[in-house]
Protein backbone atom coordinates (compact mmCIF):
# COMPACT_ATOMS: atom_id res chain seq x y z
CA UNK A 1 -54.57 51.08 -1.52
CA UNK A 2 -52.54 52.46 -4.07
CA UNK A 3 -50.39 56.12 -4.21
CA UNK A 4 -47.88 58.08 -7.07
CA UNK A 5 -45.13 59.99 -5.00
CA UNK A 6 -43.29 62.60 -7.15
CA UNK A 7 -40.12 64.61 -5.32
CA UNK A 8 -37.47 65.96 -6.18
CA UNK A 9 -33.32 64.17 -5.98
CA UNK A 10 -32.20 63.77 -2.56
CA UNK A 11 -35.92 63.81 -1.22
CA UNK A 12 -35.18 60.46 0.73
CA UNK A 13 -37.86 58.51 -1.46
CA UNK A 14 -35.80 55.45 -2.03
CA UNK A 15 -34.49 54.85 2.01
CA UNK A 16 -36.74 56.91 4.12
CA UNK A 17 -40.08 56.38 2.53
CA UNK A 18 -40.26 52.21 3.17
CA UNK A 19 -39.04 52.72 6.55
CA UNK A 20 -41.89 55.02 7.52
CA UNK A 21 -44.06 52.24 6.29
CA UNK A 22 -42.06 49.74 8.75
CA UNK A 23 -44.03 51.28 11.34
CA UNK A 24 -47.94 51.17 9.64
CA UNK A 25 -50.69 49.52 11.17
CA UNK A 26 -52.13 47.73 7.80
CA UNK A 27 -48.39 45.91 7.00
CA UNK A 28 -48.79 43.34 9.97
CA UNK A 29 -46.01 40.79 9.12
CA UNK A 30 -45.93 40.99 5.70
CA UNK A 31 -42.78 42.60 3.57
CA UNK A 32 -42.35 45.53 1.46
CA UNK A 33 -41.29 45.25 -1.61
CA UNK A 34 -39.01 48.24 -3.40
CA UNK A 35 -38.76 47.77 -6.90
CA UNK A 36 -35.24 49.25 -8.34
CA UNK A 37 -34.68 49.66 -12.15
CA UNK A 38 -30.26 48.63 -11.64
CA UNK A 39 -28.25 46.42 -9.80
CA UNK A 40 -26.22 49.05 -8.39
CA UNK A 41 -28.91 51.29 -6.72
CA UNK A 42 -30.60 48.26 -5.39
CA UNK A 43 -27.38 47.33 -3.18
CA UNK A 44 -27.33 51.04 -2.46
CA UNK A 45 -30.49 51.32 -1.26
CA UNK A 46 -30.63 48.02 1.28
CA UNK A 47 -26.85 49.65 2.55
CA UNK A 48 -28.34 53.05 3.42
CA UNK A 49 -31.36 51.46 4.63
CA UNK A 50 -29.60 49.18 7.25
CA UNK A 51 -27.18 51.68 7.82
CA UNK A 52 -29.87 54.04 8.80
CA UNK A 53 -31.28 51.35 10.85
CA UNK A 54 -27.61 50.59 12.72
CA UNK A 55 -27.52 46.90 11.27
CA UNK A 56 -25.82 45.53 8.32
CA UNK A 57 -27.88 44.13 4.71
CA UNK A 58 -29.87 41.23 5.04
CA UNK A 59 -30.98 41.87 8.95
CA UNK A 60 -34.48 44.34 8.33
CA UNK A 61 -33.27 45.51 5.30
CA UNK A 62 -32.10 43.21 2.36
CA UNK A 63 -32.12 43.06 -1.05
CA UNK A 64 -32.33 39.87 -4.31
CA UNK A 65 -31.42 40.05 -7.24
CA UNK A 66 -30.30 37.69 -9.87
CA UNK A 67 -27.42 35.49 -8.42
CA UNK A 68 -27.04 37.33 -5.88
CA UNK A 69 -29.60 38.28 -2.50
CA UNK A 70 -28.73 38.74 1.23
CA UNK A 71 -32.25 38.13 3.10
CA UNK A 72 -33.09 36.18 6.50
CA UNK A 73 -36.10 35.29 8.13
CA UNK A 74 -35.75 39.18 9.73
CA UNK A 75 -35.83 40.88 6.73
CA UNK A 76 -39.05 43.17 6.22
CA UNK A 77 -37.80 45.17 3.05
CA UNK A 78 -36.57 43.37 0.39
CA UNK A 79 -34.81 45.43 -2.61
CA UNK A 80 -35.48 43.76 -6.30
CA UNK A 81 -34.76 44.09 -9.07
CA UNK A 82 -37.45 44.33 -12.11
CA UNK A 83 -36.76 40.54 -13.09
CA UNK A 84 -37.13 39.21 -9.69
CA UNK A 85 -40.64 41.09 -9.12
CA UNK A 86 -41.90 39.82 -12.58
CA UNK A 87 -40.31 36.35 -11.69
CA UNK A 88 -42.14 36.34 -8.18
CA UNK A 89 -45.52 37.37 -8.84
CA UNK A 90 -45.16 34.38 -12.08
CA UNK A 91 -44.40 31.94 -9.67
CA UNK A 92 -47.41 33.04 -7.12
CA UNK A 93 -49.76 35.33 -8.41
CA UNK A 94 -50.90 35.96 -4.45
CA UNK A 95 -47.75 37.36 -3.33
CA UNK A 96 -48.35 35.42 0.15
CA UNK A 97 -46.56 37.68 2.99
CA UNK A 98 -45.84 40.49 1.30
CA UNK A 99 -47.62 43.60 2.26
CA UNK A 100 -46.82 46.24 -0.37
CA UNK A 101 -44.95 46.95 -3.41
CA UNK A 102 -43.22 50.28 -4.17
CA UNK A 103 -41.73 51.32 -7.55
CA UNK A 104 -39.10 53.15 -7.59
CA UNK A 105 -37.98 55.52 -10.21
CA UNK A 106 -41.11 54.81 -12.51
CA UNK A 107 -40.16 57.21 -14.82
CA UNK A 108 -37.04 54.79 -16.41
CA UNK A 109 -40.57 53.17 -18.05
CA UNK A 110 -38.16 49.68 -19.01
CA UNK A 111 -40.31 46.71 -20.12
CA UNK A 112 -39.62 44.69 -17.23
CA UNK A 113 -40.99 47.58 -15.07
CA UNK A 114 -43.72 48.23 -16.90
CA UNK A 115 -44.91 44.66 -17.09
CA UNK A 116 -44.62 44.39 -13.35
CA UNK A 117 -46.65 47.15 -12.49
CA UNK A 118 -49.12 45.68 -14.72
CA UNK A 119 -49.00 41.75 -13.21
CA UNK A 120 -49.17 43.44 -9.75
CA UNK A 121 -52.40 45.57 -10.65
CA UNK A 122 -53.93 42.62 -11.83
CA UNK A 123 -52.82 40.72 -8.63
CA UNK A 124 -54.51 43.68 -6.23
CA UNK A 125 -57.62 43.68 -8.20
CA UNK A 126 -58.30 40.07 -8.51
CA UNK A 127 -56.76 38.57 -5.88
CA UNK A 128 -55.12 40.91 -3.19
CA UNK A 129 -57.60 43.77 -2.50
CA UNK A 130 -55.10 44.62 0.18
CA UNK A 131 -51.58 44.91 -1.65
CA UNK A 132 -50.66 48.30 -1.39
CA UNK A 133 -48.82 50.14 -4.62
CA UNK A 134 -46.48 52.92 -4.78
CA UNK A 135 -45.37 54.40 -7.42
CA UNK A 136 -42.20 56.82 -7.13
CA UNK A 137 -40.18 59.11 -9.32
CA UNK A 138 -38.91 62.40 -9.62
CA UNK A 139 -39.77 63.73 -12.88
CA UNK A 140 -43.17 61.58 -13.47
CA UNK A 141 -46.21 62.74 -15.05
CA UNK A 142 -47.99 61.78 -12.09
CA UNK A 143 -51.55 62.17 -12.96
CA UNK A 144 -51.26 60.24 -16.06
CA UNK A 145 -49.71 56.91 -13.96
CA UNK A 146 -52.35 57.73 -11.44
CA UNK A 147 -55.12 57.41 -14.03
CA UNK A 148 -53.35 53.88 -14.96
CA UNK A 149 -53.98 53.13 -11.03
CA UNK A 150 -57.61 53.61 -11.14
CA UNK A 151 -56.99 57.49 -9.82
CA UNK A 152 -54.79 56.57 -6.82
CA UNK A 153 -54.02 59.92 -4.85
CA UNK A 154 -50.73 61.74 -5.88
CA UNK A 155 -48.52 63.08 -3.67
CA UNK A 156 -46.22 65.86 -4.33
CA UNK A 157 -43.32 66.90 -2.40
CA UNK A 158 -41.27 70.09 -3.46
CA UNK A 159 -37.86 69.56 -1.88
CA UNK A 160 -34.96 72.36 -1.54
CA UNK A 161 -33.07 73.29 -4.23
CA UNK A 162 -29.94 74.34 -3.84
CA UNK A 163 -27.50 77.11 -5.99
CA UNK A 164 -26.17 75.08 -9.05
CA UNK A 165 -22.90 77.26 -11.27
CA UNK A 166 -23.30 75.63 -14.90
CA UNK A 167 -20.41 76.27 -16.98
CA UNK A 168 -20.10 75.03 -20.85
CA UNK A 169 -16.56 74.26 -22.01
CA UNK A 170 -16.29 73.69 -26.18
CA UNK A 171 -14.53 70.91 -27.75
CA UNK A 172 -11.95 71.93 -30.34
CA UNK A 173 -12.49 69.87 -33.07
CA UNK A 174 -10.22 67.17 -33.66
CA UNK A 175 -9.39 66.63 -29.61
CA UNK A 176 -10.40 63.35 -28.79
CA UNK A 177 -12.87 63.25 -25.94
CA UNK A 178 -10.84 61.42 -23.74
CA UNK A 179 -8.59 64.28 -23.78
CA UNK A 180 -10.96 67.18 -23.09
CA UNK A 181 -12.69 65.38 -20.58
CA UNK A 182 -9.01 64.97 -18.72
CA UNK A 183 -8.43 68.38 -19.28
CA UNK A 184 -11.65 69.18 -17.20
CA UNK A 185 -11.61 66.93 -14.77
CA UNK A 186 -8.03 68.50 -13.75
CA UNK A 187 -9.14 71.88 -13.75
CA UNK A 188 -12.15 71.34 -11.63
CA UNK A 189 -9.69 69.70 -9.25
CA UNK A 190 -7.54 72.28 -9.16
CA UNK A 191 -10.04 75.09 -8.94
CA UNK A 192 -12.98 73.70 -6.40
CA UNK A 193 -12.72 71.46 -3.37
CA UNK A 194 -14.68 67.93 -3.26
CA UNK A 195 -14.93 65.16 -5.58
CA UNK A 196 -15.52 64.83 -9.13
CA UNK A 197 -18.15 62.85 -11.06
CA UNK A 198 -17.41 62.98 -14.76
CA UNK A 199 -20.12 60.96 -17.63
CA UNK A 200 -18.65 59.54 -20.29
CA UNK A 201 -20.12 57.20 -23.14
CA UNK A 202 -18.78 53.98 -22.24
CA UNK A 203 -16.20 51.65 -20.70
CA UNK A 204 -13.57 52.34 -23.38
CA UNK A 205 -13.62 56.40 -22.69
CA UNK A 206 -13.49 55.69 -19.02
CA UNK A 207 -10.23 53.43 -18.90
CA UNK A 208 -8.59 55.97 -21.75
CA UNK A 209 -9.54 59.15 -19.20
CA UNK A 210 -8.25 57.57 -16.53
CA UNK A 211 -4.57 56.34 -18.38
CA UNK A 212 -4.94 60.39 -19.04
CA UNK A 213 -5.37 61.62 -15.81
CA UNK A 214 -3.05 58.51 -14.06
CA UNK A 215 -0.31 60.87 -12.42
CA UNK A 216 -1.56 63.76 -12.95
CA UNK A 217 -3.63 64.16 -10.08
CA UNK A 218 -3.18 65.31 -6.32
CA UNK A 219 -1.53 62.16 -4.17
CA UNK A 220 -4.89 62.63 -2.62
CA UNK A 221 -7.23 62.04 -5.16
CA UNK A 222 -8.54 58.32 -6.13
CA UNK A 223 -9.65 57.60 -9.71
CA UNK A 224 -12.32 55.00 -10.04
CA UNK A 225 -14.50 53.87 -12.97
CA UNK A 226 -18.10 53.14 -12.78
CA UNK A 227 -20.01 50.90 -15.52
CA UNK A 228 -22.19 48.38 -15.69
CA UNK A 229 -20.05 45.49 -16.39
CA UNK A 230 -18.20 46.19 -13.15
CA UNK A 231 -18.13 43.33 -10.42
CA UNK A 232 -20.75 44.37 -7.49
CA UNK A 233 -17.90 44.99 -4.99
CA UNK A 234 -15.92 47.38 -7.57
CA UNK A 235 -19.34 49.44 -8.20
CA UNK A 236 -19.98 49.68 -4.22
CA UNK A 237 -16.33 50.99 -3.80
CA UNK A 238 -17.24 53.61 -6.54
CA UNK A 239 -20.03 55.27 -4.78
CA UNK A 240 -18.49 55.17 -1.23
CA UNK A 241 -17.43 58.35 0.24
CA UNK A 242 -13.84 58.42 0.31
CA UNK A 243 -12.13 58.27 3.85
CA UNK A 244 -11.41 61.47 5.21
CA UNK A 245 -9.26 63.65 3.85
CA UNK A 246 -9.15 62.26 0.16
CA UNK A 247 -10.90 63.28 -3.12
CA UNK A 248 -12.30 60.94 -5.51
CA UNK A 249 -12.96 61.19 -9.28
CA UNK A 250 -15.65 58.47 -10.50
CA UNK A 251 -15.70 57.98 -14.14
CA UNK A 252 -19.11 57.20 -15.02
CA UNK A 253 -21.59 55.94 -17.65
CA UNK A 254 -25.21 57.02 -17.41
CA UNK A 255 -25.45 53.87 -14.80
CA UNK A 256 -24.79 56.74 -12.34
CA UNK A 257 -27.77 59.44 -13.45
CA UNK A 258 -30.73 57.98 -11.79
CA UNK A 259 -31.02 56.61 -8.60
CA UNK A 260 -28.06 56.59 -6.58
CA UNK A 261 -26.51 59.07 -4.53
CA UNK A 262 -22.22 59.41 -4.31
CA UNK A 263 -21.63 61.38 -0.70
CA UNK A 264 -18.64 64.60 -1.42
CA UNK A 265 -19.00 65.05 -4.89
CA UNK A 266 -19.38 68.96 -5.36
CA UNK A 267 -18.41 69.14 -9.20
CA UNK A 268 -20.26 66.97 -12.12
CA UNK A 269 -19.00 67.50 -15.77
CA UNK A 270 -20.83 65.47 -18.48
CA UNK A 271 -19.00 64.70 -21.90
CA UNK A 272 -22.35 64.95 -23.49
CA UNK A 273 -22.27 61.78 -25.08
CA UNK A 274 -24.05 58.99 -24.88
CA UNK A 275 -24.36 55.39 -26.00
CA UNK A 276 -27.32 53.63 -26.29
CA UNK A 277 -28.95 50.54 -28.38
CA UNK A 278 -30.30 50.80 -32.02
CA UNK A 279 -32.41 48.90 -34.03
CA UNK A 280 -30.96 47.95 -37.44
CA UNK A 281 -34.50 46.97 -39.30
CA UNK A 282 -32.48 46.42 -42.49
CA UNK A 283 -29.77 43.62 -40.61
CA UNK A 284 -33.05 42.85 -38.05
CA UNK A 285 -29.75 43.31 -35.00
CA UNK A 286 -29.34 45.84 -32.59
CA UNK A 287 -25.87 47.73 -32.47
CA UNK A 288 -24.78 50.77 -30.09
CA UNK A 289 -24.69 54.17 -30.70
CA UNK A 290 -22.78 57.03 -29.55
């Protein structure tokens, strides 16, 4: 009752896999559960889901998360977040009416993710023999999670891959990163067709690229920022394709690396920074780090 799928980007795990299991004999009328590690990909995966379906979120396809859901009494896949998976399975260990649980982009290994894979394996193998598990990824060891899932079968799928140009551009020293990035982002417009997805550190070098590149783009080119502390509606907007005949430029942090998909983007440039959390043992507080 249990499986580890590893494929490649772009293989369709996320949308196409739980609606193939829409249609199994064993899932009766209970729910699937798909397990997202952000916010953002969650929404995007109950959109494409119910877009591939013809309906709109919260018919067949919906998604929870905290203060925020859009389910019915229809709804057979339900998107979550980590929280809300640890919070449900807490509140009733049975997980009545839901049929299986798929994790998506394992190989994020947060502790909310990891501690929910572990309540649900304890739920299948002392209380719901049936409760199917999935666990996804593209770049998992999977032998080593299927050992953790009492040697559940892996499945492998190879996926197309498709001609990628990889350029490296320097950084003089002394030129602020907000400036080279600008100066990057203008050139790719000007020399290749399609949109642009640039990854920068962190809120502050998005809104200082974009005053940078503000007027001096093509009247046809939209710059929008992407970051976690972005409303729901403004992150939805980011990863929309733009309408026809327009280019967009979506200023990222690493919120867009893993498990989303932006339609028309044909150039990525990456600053090659990062920022992320560190633990100060001698203050006993975590600060950020670039």
């Amino acid at each position: 009752n249990s499986a580890v799928l590893v494929a490649p980007p772009g293989a369709g795990k996320t949308t196409l896999v739980p609606l193939a299991l829409l249609d199994a004999p064993w899932l009766g009328a209970g729910k699937i559960i798909l397990l997202e590690p952000r916010r953002l990909a969650a929404r995007a995966a109950a959109r494409r889901m119910a877009e591939l379906l013809g309906e709109e979120p919260g018919a067949t396809v919906g998604y929870a998360m905290r203060m925020e859901n859009r389910i019915s009494a229809k709804t057979r896949i339900v998107v979550v977040t980590e929280g809300v998976l640890a919070r449900m399975i807490l509140d009733d260990p049975e997980l009545p009416g839901v049929s299986a649980v798929i994790f998506d982009e394992f190989h994020e290994r947060s502790l909310d993710g990891d501690f929910g894979l572990a309540l649900a394996l304890d739920v299948q193998g002392a209380l719901r023999p049936d409760l199917r598990l999935a666990v996804m990824s593209a770049t998992l060891d999977g032998a080593r999670v299927a050992k953790l899932m009492s040697g559940a079968p892996v499945v492998e799928s190879e996926g197309r891959a498709f001609p990628v140009d990889i350029r490296y551009d320097e950084r003089p020293a002394g030129i602020a990163i907000e400036d080279a990035m600008a100066k990057a982002i203008r050139a790719a417009l000007a020399d290749e067709s399609g949109s642009v997805l640039a990854f920068l550190p962190g809120q502050r070098e998005i809104e200082r690229t974009a005053e940078r590149l503000a007027g001096k783009v093509g009247t046809d080119t939209d710059i929008v920022p992407l970051y976690g502390m972005l409303d729901g509606k403004a992150q939805d907007a980011a990863i929309k394709p733009p309408p026809a005949g327009r280019r967009k430029v979506v200023l990222a942090t690493s919120i867009a690396e893993t498990s989303i998909t932006i339609d028309g983007v044909r150039v990525v440039i990456d600053s090659g920074l990062s920022r992320l959390p560190r633990y100060e043992p001698a203050s006993g507080l975590t600060r950020l780090e670039t």
